[in-house]
Protein backbone atom coordinates (compact mmCIF):
# COMPACT_ATOMS: atom_id res chain seq x y z
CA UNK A 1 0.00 0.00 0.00
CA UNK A 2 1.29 3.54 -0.74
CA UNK A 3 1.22 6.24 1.64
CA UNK A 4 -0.42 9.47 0.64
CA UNK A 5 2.08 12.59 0.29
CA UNK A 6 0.36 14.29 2.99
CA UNK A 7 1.79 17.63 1.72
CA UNK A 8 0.86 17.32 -1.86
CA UNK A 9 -1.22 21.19 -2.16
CA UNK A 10 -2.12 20.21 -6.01
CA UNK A 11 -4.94 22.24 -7.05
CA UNK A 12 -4.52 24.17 -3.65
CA UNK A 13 -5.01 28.39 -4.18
CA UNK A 14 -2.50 29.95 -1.52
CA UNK A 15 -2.39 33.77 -1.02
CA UNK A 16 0.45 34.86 0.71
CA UNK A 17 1.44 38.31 1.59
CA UNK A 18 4.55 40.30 1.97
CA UNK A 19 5.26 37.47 -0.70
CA UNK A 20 8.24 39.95 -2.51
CA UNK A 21 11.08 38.89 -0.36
CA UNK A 22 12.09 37.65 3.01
CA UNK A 23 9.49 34.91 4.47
CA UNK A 24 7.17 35.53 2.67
CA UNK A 25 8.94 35.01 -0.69
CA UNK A 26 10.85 31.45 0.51
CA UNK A 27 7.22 30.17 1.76
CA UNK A 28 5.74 30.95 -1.72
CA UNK A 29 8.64 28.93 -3.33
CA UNK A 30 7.90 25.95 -1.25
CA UNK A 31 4.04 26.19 -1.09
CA UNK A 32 4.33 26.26 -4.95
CA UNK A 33 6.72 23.95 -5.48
CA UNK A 34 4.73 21.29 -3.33
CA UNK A 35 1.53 22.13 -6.48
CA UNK A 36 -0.43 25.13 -5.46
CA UNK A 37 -0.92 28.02 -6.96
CA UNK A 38 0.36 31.13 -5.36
CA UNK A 39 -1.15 34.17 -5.25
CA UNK A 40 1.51 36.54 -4.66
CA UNK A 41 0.41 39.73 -2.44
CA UNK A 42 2.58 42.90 -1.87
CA UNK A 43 2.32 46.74 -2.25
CA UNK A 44 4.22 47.27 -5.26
CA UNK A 45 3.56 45.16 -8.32
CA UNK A 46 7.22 45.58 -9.20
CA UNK A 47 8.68 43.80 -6.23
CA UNK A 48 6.68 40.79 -6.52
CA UNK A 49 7.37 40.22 -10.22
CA UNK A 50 10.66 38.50 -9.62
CA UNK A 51 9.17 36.34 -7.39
CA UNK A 52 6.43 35.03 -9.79
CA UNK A 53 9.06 34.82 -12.82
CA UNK A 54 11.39 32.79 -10.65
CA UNK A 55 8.63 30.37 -9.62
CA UNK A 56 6.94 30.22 -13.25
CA UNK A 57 10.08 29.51 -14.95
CA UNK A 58 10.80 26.68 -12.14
CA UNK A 59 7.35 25.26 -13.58
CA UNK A 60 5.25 26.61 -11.16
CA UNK A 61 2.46 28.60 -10.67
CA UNK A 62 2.04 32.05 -9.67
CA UNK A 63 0.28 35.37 -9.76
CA UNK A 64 0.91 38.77 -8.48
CA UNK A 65 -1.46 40.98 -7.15
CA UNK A 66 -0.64 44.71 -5.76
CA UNK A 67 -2.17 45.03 -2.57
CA UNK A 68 -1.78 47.57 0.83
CA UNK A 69 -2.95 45.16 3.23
CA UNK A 70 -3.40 48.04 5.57
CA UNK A 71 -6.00 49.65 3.74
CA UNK A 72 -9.44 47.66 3.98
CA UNK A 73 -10.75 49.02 0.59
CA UNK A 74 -7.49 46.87 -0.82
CA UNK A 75 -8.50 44.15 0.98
CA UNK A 76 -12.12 44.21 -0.10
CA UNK A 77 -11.12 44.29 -3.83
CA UNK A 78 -7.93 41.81 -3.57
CA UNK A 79 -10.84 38.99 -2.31
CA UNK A 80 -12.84 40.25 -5.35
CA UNK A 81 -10.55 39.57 -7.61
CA UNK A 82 -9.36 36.19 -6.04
CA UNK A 83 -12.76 34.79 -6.11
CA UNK A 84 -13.62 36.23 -9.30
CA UNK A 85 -10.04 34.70 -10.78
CA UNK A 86 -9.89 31.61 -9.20
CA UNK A 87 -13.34 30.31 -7.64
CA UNK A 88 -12.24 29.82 -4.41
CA UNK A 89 -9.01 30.15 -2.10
CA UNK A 90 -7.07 27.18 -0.04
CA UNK A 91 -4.72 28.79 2.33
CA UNK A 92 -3.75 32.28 3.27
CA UNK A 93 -0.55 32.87 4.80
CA UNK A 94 -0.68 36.41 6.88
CA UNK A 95 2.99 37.35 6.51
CA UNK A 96 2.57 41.08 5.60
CA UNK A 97 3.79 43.36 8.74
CA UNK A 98 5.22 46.71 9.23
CA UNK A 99 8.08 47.84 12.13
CA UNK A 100 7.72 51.66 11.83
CA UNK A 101 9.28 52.63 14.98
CA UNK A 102 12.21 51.20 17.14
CA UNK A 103 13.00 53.34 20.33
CA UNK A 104 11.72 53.73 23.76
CA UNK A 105 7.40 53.51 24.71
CA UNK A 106 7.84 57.46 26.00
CA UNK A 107 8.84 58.39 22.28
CA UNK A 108 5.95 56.31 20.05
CA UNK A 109 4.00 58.73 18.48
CA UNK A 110 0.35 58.17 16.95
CA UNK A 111 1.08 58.02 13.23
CA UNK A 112 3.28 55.12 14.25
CA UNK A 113 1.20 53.55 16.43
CA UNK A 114 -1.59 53.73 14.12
CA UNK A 115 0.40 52.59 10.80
CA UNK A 116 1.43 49.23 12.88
CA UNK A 117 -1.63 48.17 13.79
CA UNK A 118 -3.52 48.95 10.17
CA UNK A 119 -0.96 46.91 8.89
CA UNK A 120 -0.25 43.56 11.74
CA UNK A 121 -3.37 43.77 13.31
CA UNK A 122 -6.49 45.42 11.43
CA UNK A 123 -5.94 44.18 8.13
CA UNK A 124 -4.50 41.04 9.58
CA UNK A 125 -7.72 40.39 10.87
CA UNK A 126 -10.24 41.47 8.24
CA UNK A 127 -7.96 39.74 5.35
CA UNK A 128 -8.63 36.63 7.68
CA UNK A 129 -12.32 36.97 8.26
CA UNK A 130 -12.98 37.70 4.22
CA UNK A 131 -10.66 34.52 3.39
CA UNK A 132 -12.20 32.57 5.95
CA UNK A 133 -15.95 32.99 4.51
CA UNK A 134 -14.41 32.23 1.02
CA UNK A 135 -12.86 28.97 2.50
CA UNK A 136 -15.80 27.77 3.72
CA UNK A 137 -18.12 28.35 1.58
CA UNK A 138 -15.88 25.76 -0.66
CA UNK A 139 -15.74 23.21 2.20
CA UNK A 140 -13.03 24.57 4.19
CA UNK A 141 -8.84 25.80 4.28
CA UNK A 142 -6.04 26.69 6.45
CA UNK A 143 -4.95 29.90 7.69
CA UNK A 144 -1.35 30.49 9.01
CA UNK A 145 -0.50 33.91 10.97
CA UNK A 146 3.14 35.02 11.15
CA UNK A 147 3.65 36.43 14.50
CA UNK A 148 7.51 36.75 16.05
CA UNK A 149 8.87 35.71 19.29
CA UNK A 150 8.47 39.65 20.33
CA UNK A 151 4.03 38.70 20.66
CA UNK A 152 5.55 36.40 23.42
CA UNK A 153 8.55 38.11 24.82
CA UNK A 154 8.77 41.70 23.64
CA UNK A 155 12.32 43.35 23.81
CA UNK A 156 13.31 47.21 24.82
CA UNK A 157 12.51 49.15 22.03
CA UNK A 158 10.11 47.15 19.66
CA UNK A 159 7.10 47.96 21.97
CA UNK A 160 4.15 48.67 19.26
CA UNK A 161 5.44 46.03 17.23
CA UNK A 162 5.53 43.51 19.77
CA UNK A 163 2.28 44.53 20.80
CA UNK A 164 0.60 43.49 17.29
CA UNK A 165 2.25 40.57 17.52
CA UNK A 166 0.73 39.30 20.50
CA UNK A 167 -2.38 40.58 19.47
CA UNK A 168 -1.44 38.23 16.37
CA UNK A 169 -1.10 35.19 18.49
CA UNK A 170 -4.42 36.25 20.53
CA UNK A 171 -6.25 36.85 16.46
CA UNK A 172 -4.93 33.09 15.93
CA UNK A 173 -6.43 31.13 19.18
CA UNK A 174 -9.49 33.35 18.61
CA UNK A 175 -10.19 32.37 14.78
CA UNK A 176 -9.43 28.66 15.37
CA UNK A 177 -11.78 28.13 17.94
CA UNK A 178 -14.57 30.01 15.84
CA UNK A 179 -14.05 28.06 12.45
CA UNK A 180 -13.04 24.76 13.99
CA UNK A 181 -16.25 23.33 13.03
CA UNK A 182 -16.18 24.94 9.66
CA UNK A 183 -13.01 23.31 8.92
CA UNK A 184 -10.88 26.20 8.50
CA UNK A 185 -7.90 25.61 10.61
CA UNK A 186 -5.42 28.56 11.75
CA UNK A 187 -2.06 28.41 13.52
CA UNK A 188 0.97 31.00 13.70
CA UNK A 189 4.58 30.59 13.00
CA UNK A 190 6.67 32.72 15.68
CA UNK A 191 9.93 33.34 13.93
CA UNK A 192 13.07 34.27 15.82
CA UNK A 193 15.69 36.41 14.07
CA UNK A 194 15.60 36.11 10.82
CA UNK A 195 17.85 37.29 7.89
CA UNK A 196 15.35 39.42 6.44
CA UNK A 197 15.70 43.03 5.30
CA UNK A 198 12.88 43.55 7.38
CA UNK A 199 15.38 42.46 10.78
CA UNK A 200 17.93 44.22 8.89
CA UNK A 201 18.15 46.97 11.86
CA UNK A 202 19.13 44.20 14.12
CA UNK A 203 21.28 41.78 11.93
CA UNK A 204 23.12 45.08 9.94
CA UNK A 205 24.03 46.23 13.76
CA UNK A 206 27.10 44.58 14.98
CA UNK A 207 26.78 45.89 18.30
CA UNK A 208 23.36 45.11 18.71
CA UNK A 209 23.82 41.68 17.03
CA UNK A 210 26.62 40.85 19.23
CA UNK A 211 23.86 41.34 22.43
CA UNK A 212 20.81 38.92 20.73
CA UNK A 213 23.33 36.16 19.50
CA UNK A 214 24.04 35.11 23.00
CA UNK A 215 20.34 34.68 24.28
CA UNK A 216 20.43 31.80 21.03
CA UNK A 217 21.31 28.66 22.02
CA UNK A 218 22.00 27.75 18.15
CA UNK A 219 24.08 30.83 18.21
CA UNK A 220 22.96 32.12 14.79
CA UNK A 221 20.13 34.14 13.03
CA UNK A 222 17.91 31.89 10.93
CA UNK A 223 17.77 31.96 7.12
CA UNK A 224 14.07 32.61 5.65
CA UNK A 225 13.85 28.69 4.30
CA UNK A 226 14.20 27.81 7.15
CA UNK A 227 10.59 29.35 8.14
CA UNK A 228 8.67 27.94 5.38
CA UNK A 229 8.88 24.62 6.58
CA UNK A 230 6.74 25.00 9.52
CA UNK A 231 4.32 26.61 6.90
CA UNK A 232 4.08 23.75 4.78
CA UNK A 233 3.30 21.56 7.37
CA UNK A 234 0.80 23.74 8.74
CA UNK A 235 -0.88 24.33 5.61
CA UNK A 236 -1.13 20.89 4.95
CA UNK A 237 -2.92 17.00 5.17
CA UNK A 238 -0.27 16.22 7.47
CA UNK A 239 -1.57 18.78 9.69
CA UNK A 240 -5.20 17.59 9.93
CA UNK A 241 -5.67 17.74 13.23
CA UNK A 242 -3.83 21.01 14.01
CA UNK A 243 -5.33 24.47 14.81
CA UNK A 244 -4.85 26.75 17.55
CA UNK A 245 -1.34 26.31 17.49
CA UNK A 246 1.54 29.47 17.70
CA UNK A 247 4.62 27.42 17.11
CA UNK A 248 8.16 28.76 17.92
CA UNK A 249 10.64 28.92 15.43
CA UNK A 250 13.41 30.74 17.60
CA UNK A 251 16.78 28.36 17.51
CA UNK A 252 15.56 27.68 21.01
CA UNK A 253 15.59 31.23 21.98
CA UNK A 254 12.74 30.94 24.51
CA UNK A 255 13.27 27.38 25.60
């Protein structure tokens, strides 16, 4: 007897956003390389077309879509165009975030506070109750948030941020016990540092590099393939029986 490939996504329709680069980009590659079809979802249509030409000429498929996922109008007419293009939608993969502001809780100001949570939280959310009635209106889907290690333990410094990202992890537990019985599951990833140019503030600072290293027990920062992984499993068969879950992928920084 041969054992089903529990993470075969064929004829799967994955959105994922702040799909041009970083996380985002490496969990498009593998999503796509596994057989789905990736809908590709960033701000500027430019930045997202090397991503779909490198997975299309892999053999692949892909599709860019412009989107501000901080602006609800955006969202409203990306799902229009989603269902109208492809009938239905598998998996969404909440990557998109913003990190306007790095310095001390006296100092945040309210254009800063406000552009972090349109972007982590608001649209976050309302991206994942649109895709959710889409999902289960065509029997059902997964939904995977990308939260950090800061939603858990936030560090000096990163306070707004870390702030949506717990919220993140809250939006996660919250969702999954709603559409349980709808069979739409939804789990986070919690990255640790990451080679992004998103961390880029922290891994481009030797000083301030030097300081995180040591609280890693692998003693390195983590390459972006190395978060897409946990994403493919969460997205898929072999995860059947997982929802609620916000997963740590810190080289056991919080152990």
């Amino acid at each position: 007897m041969t054992s089903p490939d529990l993470f075969n996504l064929k004829n799967k329709v994955a959105l994922i956003t702040g799909a041009s680069r970083g996380i985002g980009e490496s969990i498009a590659h593998l999503l796509a390389a596994h057989g789905a079809h990736v809908i590709l979802v960033g701000r500027k249509q430019r930045r997202l077309e090397p991503v779909e030409h490198a997975i299309l000429e892999a053999g692949h498929q892909a599709t860019a879509i412009p989107c501000h996922t901080g602006e609800l109008e955006a969202i409203d007419a990306l799902m229009e165009q989603v269902e109208t293009q492809f009938g239905k939608l598998d998996i969404l993969v909440n990557n998109a975030a913003t990190n306007p502001f790095f310095g001390s809780v006296l100092e945040v100001d309210l254009a800063a506070w406000e552009k972090t949570m349109d972007v982590n939280l608001t649209g976050t959310f309302f991206l994942s109750q649109k895709a959710a009635r889409l999902m289960i209106a065509h029997g059902g889907g997964a939904i995977v948030n990308v939260s950090s290690v800061n939603g858990v333990s936030p560090p000096p410094m990163q306070s707004v941020y870390s702030i949506t990202k717990a919220g993140v992890i809250a939006m996660t537990k919250s969702f999954a016990r709603e559409l349980a019985p709808m069979n739409v599951r939804v789990n986070a990833l919690l990255p640790g540092l990451t080679d992004t140019k998103f961390a880029s503030a922290i891994t481009q600072n030797e000083s301030v590099l030097n300081t995180v290293l040591p609280l890693i027990p692998m003693k390195r920062i983590a390459h972006p393939n190395e978060m897409a992984g946990l994403v493919l499993y969460l997205v898929s068969d072999a995860a059947s029986y997982t929802t609620g879950s916000c997963i740590l992928v810190d080289g056991g920084m919080l152990a």
